[in-house]
Protein backbone atom coordinates (compact mmCIF):
# COMPACT_ATOMS: atom_id res chain seq x y z
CA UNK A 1 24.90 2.64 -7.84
CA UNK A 2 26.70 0.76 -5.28
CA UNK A 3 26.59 -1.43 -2.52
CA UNK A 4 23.64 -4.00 -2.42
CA UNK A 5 20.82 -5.00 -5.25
CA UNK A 6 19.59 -2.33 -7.27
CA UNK A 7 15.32 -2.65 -7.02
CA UNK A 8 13.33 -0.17 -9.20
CA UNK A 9 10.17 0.24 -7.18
CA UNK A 10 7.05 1.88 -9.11
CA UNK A 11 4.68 3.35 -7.48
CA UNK A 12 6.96 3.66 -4.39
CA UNK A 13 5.94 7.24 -3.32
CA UNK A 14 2.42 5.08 -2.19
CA UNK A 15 1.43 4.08 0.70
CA UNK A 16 2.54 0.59 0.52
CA UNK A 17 5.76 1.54 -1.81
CA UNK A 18 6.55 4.10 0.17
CA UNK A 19 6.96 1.71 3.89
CA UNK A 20 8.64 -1.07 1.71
CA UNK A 21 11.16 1.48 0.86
CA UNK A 22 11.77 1.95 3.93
CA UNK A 23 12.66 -1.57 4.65
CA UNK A 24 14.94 -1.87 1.42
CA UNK A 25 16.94 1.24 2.03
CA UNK A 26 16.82 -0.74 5.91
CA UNK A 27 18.47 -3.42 4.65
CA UNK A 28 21.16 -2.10 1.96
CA UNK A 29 19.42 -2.62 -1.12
CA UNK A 30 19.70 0.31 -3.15
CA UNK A 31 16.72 1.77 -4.64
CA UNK A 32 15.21 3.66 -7.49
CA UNK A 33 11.81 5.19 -7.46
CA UNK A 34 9.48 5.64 -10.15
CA UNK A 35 6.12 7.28 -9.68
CA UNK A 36 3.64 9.36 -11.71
CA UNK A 37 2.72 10.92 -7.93
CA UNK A 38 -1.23 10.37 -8.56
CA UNK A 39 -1.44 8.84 -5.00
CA UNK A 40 0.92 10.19 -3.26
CA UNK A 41 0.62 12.75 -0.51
CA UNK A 42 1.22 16.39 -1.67
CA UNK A 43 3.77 16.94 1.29
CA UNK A 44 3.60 19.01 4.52
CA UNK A 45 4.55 22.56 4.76
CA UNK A 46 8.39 23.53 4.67
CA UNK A 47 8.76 25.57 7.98
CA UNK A 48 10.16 29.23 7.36
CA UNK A 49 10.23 31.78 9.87
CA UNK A 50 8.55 30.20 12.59
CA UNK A 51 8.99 29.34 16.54
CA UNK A 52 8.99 25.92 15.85
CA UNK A 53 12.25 25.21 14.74
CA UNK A 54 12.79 21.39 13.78
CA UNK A 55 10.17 18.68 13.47
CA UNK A 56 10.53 17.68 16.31
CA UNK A 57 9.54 20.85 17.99
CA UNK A 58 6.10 19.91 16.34
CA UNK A 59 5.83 16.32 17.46
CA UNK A 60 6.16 17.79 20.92
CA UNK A 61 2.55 19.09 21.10
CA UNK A 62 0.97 16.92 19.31
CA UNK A 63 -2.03 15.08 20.76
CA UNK A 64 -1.88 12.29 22.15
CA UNK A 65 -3.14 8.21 21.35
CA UNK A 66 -5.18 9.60 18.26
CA UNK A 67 -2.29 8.30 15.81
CA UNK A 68 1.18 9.60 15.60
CA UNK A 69 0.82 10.28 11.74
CA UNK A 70 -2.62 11.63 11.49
CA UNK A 71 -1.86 13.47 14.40
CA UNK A 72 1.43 15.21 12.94
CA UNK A 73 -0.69 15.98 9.34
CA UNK A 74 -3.40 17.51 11.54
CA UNK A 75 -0.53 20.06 13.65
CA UNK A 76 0.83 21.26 10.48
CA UNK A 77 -2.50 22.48 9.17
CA UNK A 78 -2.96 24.00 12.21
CA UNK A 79 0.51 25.47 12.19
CA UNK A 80 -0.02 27.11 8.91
CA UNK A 81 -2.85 28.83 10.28
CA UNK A 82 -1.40 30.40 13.13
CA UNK A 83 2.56 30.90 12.33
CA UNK A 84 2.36 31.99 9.04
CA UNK A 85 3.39 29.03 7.17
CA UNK A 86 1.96 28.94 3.25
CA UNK A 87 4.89 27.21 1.59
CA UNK A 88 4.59 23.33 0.52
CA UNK A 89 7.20 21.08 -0.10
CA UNK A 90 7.25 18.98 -3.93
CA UNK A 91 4.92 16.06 -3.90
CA UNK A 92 8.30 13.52 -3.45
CA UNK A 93 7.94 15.10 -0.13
CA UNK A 94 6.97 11.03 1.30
CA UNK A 95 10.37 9.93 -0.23
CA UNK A 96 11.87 12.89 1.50
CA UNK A 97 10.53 11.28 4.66
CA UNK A 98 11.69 7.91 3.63
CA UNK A 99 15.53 9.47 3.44
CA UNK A 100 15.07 11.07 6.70
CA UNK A 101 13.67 7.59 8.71
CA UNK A 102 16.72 5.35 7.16
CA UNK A 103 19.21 7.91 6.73
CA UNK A 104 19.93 6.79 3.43
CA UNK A 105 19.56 8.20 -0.43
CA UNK A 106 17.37 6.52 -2.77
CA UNK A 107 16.67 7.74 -6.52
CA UNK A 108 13.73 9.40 -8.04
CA UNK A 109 12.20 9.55 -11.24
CA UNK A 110 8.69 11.24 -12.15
CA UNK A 111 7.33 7.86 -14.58
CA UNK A 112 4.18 7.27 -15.41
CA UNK A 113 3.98 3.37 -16.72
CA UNK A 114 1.83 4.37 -19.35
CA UNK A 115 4.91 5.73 -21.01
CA UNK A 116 6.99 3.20 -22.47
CA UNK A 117 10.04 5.32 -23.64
CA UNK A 118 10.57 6.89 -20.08
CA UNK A 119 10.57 3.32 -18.40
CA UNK A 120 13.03 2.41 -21.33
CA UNK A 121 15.16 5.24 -19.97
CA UNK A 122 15.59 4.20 -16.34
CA UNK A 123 16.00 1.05 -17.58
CA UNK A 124 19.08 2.32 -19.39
CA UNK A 125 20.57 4.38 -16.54
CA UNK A 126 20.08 1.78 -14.28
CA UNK A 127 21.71 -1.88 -13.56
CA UNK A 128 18.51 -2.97 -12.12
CA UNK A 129 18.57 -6.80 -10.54
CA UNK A 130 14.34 -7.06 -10.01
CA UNK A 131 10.91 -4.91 -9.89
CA UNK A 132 8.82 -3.98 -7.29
CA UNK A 133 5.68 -3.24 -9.42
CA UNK A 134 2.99 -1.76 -6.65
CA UNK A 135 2.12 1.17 -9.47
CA UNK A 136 -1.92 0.81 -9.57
CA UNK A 137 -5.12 2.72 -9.14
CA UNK A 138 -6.47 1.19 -6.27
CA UNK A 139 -10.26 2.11 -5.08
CA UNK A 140 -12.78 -0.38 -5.35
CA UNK A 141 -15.37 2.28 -5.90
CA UNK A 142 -13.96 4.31 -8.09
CA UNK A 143 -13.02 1.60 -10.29
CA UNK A 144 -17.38 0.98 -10.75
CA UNK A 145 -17.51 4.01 -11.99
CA UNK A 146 -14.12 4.32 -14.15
CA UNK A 147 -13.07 1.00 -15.29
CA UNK A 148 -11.62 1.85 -18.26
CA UNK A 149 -9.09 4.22 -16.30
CA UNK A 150 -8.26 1.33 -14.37
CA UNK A 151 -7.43 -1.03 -17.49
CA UNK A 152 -5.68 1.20 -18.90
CA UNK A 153 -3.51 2.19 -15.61
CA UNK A 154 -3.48 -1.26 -14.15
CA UNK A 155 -3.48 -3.84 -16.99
CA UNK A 156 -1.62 -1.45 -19.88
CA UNK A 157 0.63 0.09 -17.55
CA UNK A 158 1.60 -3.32 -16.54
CA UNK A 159 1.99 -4.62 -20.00
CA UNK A 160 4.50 -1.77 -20.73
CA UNK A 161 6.49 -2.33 -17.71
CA UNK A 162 7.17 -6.05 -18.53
CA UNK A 163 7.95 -5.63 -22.18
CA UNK A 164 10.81 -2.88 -21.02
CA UNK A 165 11.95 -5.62 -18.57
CA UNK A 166 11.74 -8.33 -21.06
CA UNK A 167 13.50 -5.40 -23.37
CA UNK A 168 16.84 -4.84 -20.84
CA UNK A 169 16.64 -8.49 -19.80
CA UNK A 170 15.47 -7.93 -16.28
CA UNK A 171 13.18 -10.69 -15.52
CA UNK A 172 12.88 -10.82 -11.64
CA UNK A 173 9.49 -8.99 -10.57
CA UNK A 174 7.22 -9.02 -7.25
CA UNK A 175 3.90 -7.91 -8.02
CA UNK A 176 1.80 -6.04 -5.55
CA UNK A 177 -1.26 -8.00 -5.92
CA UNK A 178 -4.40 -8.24 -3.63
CA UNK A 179 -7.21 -10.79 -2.02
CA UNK A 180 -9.58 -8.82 -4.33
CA UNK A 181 -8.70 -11.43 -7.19
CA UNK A 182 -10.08 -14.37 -5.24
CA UNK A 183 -13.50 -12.38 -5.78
CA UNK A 184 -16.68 -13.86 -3.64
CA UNK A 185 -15.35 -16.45 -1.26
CA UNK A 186 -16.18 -20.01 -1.78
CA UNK A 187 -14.13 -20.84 1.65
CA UNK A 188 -12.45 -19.33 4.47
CA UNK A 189 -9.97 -18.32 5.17
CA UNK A 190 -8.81 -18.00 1.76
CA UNK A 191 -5.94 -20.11 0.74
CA UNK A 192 -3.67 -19.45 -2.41
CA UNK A 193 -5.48 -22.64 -4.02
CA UNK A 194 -8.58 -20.75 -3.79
CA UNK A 195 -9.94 -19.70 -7.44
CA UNK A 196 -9.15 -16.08 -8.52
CA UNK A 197 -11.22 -14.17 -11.28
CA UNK A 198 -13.87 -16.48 -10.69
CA UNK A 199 -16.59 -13.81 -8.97
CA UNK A 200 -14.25 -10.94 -9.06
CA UNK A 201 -16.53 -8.00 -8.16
CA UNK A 202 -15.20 -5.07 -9.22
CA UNK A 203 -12.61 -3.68 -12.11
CA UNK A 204 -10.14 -3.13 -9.70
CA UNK A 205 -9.65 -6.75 -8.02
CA UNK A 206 -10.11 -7.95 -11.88
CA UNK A 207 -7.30 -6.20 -13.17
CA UNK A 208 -5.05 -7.54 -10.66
CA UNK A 209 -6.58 -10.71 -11.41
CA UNK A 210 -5.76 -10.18 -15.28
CA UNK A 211 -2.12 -9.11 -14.32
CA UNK A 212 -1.69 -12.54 -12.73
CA UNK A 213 -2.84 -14.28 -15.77
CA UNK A 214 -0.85 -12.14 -18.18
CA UNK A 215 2.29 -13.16 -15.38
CA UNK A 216 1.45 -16.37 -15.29
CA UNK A 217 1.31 -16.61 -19.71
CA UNK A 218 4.49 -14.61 -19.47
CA UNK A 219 6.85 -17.56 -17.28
CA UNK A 220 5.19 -20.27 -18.80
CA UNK A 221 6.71 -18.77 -22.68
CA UNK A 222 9.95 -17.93 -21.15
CA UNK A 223 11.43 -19.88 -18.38
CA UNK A 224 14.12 -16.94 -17.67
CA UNK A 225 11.46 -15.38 -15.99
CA UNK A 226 10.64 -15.46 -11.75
CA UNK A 227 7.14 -13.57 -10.46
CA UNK A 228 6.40 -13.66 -6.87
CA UNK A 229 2.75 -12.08 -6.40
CA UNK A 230 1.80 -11.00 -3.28
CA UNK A 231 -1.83 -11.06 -2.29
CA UNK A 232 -2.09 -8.64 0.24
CA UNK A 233 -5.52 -8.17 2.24
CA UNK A 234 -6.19 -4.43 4.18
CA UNK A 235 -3.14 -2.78 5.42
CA UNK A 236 -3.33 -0.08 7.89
CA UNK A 237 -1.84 1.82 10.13
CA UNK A 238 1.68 3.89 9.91
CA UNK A 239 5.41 3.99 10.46
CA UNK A 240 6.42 4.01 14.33
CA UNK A 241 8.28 7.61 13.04
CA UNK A 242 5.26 8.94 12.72
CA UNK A 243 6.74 10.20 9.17
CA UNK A 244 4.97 8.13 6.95
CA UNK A 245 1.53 7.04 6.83
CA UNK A 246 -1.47 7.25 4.57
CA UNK A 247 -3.14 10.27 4.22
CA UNK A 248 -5.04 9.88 1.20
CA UNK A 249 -6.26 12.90 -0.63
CA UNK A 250 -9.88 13.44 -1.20
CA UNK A 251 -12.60 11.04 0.69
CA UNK A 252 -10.11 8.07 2.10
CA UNK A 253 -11.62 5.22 0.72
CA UNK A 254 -9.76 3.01 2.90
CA UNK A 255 -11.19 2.94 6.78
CA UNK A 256 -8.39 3.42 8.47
CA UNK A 257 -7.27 6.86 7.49
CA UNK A 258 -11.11 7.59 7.09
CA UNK A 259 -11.22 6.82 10.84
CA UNK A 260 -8.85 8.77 11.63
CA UNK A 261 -9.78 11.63 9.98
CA UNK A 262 -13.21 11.78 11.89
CA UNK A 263 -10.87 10.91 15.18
CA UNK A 264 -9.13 14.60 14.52
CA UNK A 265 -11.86 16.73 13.07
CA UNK A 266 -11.46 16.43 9.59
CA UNK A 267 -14.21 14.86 9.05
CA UNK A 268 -17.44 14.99 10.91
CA UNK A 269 -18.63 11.31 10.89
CA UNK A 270 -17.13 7.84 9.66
CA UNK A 271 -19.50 6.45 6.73
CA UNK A 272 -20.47 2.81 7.50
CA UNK A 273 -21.33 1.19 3.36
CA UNK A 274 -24.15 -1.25 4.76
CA UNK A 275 -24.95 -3.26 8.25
CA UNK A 276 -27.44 -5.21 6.54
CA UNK A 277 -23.90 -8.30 5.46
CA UNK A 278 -24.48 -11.76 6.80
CA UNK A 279 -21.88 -11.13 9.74
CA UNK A 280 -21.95 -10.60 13.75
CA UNK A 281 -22.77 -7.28 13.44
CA UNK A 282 -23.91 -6.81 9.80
CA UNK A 283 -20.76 -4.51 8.46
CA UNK A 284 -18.06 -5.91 6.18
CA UNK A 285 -15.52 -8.30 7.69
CA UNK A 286 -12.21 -7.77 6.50
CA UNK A 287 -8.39 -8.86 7.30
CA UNK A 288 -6.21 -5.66 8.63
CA UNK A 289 -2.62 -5.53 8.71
CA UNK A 290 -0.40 -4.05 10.14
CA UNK A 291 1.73 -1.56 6.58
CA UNK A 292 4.95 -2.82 8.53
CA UNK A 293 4.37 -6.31 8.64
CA UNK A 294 3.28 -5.61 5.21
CA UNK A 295 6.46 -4.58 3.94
CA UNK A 296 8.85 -6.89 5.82
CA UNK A 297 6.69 -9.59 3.89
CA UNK A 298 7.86 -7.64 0.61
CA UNK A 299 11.82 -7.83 1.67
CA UNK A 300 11.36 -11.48 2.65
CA UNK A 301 9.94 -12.19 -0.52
CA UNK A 302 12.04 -10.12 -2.37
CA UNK A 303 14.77 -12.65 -0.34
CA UNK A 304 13.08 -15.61 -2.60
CA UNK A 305 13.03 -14.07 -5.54
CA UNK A 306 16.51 -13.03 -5.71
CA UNK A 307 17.52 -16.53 -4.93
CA UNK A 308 19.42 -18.28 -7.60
CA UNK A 309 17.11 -21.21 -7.12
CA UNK A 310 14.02 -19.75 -7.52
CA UNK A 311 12.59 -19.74 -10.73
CA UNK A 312 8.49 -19.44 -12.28
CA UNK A 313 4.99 -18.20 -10.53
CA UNK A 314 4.44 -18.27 -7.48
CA UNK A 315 1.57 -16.37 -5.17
CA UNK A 316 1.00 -16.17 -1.67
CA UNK A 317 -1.38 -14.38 0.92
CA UNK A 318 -0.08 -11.66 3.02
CA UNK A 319 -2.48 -11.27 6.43
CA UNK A 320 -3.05 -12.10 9.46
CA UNK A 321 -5.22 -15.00 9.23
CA UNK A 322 -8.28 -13.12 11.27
CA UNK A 323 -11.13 -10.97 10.21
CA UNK A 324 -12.53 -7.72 12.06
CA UNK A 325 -15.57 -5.89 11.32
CA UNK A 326 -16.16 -2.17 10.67
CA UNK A 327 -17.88 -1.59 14.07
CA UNK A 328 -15.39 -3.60 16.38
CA UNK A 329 -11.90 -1.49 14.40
CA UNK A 330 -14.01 1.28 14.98
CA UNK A 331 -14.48 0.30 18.68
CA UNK A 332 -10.34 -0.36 18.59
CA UNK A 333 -9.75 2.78 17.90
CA UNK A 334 -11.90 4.52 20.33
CA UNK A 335 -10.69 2.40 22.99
CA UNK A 336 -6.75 3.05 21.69
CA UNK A 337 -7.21 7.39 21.22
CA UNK A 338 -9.97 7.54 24.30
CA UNK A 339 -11.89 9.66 21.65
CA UNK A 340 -15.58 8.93 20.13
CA UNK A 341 -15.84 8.20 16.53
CA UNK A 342 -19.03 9.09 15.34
CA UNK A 343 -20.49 7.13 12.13
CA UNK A 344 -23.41 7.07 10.02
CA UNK A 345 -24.52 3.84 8.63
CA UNK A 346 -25.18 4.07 4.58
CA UNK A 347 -25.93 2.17 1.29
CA UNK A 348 -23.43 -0.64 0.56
CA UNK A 349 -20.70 0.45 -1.69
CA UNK A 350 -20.58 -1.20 -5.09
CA UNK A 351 -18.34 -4.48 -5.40
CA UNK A 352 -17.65 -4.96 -1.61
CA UNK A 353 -18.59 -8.37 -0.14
CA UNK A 354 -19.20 -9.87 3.39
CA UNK A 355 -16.22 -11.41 4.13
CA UNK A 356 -13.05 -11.70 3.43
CA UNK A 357 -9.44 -13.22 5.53
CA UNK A 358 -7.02 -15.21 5.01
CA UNK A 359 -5.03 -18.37 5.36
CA UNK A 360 -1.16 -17.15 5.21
CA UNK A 361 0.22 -20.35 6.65
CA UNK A 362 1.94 -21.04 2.72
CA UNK A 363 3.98 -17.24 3.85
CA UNK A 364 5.34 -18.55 7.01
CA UNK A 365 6.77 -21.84 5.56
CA UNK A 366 8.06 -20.44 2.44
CA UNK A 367 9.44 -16.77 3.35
CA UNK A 368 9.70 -17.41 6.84
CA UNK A 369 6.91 -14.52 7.09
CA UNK A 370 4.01 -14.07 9.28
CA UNK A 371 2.35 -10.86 10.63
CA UNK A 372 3.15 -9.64 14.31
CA UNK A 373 1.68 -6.36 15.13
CA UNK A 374 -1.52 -6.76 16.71
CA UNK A 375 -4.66 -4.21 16.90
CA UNK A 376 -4.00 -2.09 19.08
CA UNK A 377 -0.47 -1.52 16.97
CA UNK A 378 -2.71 -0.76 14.57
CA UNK A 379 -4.78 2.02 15.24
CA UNK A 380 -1.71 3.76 17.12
């Protein structure tokens, strides 16, 4: 490959992967893919035969101010229904998507991390300069109920991916963290010096927690080594294409797509986990970003890393230094798509807490970062 650094991404058919890709390709870094596919969106229909001739065709009738990308998944269901479509594109679909937005190639490979000898391969093909590591289960619920899935996935796959870079001598890595390791708040907002694993309430947030650690262990034994972790809080919303979004299959167990979803009938209610919290209204506060600001936070990060100066551990907090609650995005929304969103308040969800933003003040001195897309950006 030629041209600008070569970044293997895993996990970068994701949500999160998937936008950052975006923003490498963007930029001239070339990129290579790896993904076992788990979470990523099964594709939208390949158009044969019909009226509707390009994409863009589509995008035409959509609806309007629900959400350009929910929107687009919802027309192509209905398209399939009434012009005959039944073929589906492979699940790399996204990364088709991705192409299509920048107008440049990237490389795939079908990886799983829990395989050693097919990282060791693209690791041999490749002349990769530094890792993108977002490849992780991710659902705080789901890891209650299966936490030794989520060890195994989040904490072995990890292992394996950093002895193969150890192995080929490729030891620049950001790490797609998350605020989850800070566990209950002692303070807010939440700065980096904050404790992490102390409180973590779920497997999930405590296996990025015991990445860190392991990260941490790993640059203090071998000074070659230079780990940027990025502790993300809630991203939502989608790419102004309208291409790329999340769509999560199953029950979203994120709320923005879950809002969504009720917003254009795929659902018939939003489920509220508890309004009994200690907050203004009683639902979970929580720190939303905007996916975009998200990912230019990876590429100026990615800027620091790279650097020949930059060398050890170092974390910081990617948000936007405010907290919403469940009822007032909800209310967002509404007032953004002019539609109701129905909800039905339930039993807190295991290994949620109250509250939970952040201080990302260390971002904006060190990267130069700080988030710029405001609410109603967000629930476009």
């Amino acid at each position: 490959m030629s041209g600008g650094p070569t970044v293997l991404v895993t996990g970068g058919a994701g949500y999160v992967g998937s936008h950052t890709v975006v923003q490498l390709l963007t930029k001239g870094y070339q990129v290579v893919v790896v993904d076992n596919l788990v979470n990523a969106s099964k594709g939208l229909p390949v158009m044969r035969n019909s009226v509707f001739k390009s994409r863009s065709d589509i995008l035409r009738v959509a609806l309007v101010g629900v959400g350009r990308f929910y929107t687009y998944m919802l027309y192509f269901k209905i398209l399939m229904r009434f012009t005959g479509i039944n073929e589906f594109s492979s699940d790399t679909e996204c990364l088709r998507r991705v192409q299509e937005i920048t107008g440049k190639k990237l490389k795939f490979h079908h990886v799983d991390i829990l395989k050693k000898e097919e990282l060791d391969t693209i690791f041999e093909t490749y002349d990769i300069d530094c890792v993108m590591h977002f490849a992780a289960l991710k659902a705080v619920g789901e890891s209650v109920q299966l936490p030794l899935l989520y060890y195994k996935n989040n904490v072995s796959g990890s292992i394996n991916l950093f002895e193969v870079m150890s192995k080929h001598n490729v030891k620049k890595l950001l790490y797609s963290s998350s605020a989850t390791v800070y566990g209950t708040p002692q303070k807010l907002p939440l700065t980096e010096t904050h404790p992490t694993g102390i409180g973590c309430t779920n497997p999930y947030g405590k296996s990025k927690y015991f990445v860190e650690e392991i990260l941490k262990d790993l640059v203090t034994s071998d000074k070659s080594w230079s780990v940027i972790s990025l502790r993300y809080f809630n991203p939502v919303g989608a790419h102004e294409s309208g291409l790329i979004g999340e769509d999560p299959q199953g029950v979203p167990n994120n709320l923005m797509p879950y809002i969504a979803q009720v917003a254009v009938g795929r659902r018939p209610d939003l489920k509220v986990y508890g309004n009994d919290y200690d907050t203004p209204d009683g639902t979970g506060v929580r720190d939303y970003i905007h996916i975009q600001d998200l990912a230019v936070g990876h590429l100026d990060a990615a800027n620091k890393l790279l650097s020949p100066s930059f060398s050890g551990f170092k974390a910081y907090n990617l948000g936007t230094g405010s907290g919403l609650s469940v009822l007032q995005l909800v209310k967002a929304f509404e007032e953004a798509s002019g539609r109701k969103i129905p909800y039905e308040i339930v039993g807190r969800r295991e290994g949620d807490i109250a509250y939970c933003y952040s201080d990302a003040s260390l971002a904006k001195q060190e990267l130069g970062w700080e988030a710029k897309k405001g609410l109603k950006e967000m629930c476009e």
